[in-house]
PDB file of N, CA and C in Angstrom:
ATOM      1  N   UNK A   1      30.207  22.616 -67.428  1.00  0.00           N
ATOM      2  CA  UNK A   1      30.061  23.822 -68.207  1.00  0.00           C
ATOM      3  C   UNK A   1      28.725  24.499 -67.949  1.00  0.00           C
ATOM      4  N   UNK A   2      27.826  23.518 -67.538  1.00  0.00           N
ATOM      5  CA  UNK A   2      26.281  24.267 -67.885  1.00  0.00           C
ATOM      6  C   UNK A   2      26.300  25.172 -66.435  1.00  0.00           C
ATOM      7  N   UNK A   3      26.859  24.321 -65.353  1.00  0.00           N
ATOM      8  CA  UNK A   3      27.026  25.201 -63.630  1.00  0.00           C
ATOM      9  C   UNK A   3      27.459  26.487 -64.161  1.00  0.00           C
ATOM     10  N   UNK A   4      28.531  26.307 -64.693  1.00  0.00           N
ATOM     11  CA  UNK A   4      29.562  27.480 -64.599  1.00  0.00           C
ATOM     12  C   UNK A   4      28.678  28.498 -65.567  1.00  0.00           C
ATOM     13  N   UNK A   5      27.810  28.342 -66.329  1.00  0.00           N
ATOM     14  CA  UNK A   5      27.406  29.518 -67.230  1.00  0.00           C
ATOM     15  C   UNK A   5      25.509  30.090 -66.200  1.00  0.00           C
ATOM     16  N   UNK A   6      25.535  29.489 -65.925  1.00  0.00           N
ATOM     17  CA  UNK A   6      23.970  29.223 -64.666  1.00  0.00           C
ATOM     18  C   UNK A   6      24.679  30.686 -63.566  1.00  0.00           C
ATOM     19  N   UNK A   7      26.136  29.949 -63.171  1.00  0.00           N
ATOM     20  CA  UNK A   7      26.545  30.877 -62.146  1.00  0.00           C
ATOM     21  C   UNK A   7      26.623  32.355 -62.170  1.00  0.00           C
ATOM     22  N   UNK A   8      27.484  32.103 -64.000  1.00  0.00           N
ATOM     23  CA  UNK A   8      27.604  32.849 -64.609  1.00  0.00           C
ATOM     24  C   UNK A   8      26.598  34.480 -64.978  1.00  0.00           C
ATOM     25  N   UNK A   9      25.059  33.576 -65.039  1.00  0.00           N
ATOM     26  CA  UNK A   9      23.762  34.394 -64.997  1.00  0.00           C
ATOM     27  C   UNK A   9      24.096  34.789 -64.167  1.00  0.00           C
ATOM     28  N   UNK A  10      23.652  34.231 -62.649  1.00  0.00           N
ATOM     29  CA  UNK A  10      22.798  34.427 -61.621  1.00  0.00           C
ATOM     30  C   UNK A  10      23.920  35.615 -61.159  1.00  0.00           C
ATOM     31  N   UNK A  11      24.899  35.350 -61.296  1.00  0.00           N
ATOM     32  CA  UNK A  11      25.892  36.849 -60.999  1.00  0.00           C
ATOM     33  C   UNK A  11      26.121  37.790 -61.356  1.00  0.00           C
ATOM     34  N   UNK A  12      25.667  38.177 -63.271  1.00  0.00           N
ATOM     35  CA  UNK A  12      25.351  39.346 -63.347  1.00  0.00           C
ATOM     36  C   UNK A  12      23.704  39.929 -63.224  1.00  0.00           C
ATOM     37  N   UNK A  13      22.731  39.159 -63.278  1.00  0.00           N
ATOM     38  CA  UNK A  13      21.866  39.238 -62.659  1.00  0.00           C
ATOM     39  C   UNK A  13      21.583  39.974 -61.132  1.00  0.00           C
ATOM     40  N   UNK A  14      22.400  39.570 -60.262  1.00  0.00           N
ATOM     41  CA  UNK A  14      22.933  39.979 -58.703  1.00  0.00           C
ATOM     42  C   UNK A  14      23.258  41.236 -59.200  1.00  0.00           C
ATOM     43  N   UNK A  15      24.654  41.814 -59.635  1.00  0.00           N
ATOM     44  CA  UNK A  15      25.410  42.431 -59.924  1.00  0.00           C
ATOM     45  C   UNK A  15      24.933  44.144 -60.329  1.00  0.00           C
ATOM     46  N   UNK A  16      23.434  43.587 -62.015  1.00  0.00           N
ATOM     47  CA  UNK A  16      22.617  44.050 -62.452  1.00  0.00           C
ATOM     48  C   UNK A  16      21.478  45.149 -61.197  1.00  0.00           C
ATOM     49  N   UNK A  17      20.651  44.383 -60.275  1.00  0.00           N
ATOM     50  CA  UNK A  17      19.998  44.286 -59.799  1.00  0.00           C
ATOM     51  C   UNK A  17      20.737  45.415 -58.806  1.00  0.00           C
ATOM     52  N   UNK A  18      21.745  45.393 -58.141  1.00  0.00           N
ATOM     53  CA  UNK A  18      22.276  45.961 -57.287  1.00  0.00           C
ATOM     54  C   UNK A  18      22.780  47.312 -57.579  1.00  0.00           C
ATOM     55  N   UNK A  19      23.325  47.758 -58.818  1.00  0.00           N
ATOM     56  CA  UNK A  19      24.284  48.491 -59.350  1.00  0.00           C
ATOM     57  C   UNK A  19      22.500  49.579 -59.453  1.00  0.00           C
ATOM     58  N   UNK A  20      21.110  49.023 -60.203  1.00  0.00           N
ATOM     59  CA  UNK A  20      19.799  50.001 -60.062  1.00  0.00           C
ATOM     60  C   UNK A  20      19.502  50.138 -58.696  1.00  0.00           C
ATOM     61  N   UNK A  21      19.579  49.794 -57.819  1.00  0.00           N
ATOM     62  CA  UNK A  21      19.489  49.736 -56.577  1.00  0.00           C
ATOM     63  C   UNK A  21      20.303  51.192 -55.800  1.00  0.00           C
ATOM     64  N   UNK A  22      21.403  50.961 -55.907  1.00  0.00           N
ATOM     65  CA  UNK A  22      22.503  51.850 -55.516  1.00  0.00           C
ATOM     66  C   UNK A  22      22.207  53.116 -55.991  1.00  0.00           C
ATOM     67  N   UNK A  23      21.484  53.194 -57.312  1.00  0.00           N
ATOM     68  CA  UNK A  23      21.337  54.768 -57.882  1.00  0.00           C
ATOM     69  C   UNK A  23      20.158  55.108 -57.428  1.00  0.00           C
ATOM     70  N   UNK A  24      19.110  54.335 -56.803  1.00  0.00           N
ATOM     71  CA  UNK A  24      18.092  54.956 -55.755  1.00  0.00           C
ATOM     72  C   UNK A  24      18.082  55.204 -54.409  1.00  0.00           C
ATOM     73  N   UNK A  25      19.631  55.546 -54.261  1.00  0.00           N
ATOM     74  CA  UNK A  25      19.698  55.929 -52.308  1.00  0.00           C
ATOM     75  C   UNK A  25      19.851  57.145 -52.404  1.00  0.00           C
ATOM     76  N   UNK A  26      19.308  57.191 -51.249  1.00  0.00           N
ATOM     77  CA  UNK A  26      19.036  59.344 -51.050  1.00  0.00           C
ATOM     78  C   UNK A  26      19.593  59.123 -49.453  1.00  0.00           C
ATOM     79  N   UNK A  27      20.375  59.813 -49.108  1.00  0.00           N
ATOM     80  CA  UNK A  27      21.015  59.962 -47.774  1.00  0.00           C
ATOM     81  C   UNK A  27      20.898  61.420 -47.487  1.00  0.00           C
ATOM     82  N   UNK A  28      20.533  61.810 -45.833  1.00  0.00           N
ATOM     83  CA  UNK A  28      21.054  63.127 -45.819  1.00  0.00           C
ATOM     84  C   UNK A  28      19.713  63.398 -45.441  1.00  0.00           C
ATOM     85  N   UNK A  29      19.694  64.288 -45.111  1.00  0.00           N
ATOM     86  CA  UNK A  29      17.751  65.558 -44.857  1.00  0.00           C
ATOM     87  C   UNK A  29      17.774  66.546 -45.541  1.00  0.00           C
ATOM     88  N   UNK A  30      16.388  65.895 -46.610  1.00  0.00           N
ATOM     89  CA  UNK A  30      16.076  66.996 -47.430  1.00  0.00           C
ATOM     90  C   UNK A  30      16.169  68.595 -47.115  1.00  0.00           C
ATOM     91  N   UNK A  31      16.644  68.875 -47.748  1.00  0.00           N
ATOM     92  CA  UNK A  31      16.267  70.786 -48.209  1.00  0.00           C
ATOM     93  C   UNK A  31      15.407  70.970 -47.647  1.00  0.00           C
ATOM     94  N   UNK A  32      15.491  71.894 -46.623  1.00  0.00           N
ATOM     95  CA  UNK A  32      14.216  72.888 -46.368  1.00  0.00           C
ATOM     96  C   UNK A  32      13.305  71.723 -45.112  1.00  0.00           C
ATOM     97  N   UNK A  33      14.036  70.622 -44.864  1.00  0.00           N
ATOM     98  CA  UNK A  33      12.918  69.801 -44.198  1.00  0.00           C
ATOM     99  C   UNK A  33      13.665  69.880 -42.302  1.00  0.00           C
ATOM    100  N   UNK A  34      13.084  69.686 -41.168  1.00  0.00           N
ATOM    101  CA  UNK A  34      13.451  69.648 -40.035  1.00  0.00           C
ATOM    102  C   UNK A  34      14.067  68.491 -39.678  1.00  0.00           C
ATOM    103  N   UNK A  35      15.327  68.286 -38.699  1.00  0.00           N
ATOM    104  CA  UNK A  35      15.282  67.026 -37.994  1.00  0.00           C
ATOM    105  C   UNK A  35      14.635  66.878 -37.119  1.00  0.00           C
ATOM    106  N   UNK A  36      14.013  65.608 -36.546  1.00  0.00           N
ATOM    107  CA  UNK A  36      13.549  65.700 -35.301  1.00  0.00           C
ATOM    108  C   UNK A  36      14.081  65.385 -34.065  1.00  0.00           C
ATOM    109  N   UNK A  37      13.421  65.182 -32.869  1.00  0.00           N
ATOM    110  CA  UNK A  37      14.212  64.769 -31.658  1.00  0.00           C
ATOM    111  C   UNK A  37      14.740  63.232 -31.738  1.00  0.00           C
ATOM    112  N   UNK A  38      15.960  63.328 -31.613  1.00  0.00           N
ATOM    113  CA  UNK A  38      16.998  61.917 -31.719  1.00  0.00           C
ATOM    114  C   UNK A  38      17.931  62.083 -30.777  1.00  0.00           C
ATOM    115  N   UNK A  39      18.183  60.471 -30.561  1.00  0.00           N
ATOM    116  CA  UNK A  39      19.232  60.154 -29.220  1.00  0.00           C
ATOM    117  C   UNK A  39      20.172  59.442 -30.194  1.00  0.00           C
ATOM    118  N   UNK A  40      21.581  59.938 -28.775  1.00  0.00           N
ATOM    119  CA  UNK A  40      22.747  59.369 -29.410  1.00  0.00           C
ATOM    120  C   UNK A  40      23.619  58.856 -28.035  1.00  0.00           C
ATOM    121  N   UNK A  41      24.608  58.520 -28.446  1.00  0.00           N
ATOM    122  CA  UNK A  41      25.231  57.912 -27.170  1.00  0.00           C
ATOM    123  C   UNK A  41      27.065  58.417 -27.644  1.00  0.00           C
ATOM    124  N   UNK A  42      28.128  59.241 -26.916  1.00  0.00           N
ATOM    125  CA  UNK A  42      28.756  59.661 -27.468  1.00  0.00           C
ATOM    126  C   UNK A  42      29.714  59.009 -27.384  1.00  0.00           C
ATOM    127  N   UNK A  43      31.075  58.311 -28.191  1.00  0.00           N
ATOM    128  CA  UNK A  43      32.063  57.337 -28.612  1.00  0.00           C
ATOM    129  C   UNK A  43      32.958  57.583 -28.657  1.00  0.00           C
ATOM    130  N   UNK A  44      33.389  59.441 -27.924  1.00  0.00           N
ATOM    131  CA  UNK A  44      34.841  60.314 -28.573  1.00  0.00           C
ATOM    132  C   UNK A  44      34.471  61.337 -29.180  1.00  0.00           C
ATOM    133  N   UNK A  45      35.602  61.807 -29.512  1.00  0.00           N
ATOM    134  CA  UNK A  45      35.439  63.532 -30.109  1.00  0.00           C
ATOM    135  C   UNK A  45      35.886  64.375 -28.950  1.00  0.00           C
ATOM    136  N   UNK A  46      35.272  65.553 -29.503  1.00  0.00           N
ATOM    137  CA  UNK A  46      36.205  66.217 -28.143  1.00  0.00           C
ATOM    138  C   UNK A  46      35.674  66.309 -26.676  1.00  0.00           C
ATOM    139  N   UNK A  47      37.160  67.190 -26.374  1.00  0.00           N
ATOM    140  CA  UNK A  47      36.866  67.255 -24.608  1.00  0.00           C
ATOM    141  C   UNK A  47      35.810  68.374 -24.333  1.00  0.00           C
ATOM    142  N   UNK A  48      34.331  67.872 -23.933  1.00  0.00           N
ATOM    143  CA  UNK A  48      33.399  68.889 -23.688  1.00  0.00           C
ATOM    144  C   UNK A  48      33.189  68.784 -22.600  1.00  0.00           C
ATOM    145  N   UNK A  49      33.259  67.968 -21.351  1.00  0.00           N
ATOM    146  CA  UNK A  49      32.806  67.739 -20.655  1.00  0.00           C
ATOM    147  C   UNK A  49      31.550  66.449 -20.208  1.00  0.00           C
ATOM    148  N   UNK A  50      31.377  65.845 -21.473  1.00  0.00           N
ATOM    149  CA  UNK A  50      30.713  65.065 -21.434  1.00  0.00           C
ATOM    150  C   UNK A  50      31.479  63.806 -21.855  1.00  0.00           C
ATOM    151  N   UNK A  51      30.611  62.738 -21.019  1.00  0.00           N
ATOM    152  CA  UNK A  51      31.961  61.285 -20.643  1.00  0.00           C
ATOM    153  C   UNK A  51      31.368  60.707 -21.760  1.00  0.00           C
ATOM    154  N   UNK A  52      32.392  59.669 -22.261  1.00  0.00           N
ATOM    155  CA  UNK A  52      32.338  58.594 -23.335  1.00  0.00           C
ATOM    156  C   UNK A  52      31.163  57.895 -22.853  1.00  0.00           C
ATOM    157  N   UNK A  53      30.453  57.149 -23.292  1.00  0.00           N
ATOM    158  CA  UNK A  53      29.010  56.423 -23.379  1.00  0.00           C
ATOM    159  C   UNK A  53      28.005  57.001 -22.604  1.00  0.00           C
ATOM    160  N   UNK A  54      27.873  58.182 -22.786  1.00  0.00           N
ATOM    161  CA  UNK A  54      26.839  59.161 -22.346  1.00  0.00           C
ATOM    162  C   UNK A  54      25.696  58.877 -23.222  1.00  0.00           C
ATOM    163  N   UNK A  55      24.838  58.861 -22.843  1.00  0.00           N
ATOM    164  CA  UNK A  55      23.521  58.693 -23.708  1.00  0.00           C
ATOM    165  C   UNK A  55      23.041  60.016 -23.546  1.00  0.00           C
ATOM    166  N   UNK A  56      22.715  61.133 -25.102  1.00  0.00           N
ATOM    167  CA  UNK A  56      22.885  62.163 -24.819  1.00  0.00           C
ATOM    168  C   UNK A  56      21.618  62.240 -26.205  1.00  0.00           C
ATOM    169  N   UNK A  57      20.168  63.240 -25.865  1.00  0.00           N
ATOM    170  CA  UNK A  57      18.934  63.565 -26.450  1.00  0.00           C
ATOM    171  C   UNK A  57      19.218  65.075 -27.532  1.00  0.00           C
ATOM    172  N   UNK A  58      18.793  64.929 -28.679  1.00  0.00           N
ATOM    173  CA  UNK A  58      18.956  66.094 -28.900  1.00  0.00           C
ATOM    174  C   UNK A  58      17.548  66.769 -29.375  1.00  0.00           C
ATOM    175  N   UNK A  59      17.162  68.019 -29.100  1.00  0.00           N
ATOM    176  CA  UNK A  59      15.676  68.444 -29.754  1.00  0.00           C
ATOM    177  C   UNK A  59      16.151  69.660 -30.830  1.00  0.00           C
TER     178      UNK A  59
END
């Protein structure tokens, strides 16, 4: 009984911990802010002329 109520904590504890966690993610680029130069490598999408695992720079 004593495991099972221990477990019991430590899982809403976890649970707790995670759920404040989750409400502090910010995804995305701010308003008003620039991206910068980033590489990508392309996986599909359309027919542009450019081949699947292209490693492709953007500025």
């Amino acid at each position: 009984m004593v495991a099972r109520s221990v477990f019991g904590a430590m899982l809403l504890a976890f649970v707790g911990s995670t759920l404040v966690e989750a409400g502090e993610v910010k995804s995305g680029i701010p308003v008003g802010k620039s991206v910068g130069t980033y590489q990508a490598v392309k996986c599909g999408g359309a027919r542009d002329g450019v081949r699947v695992d292209q490693q492709l720079c953007y500025t």
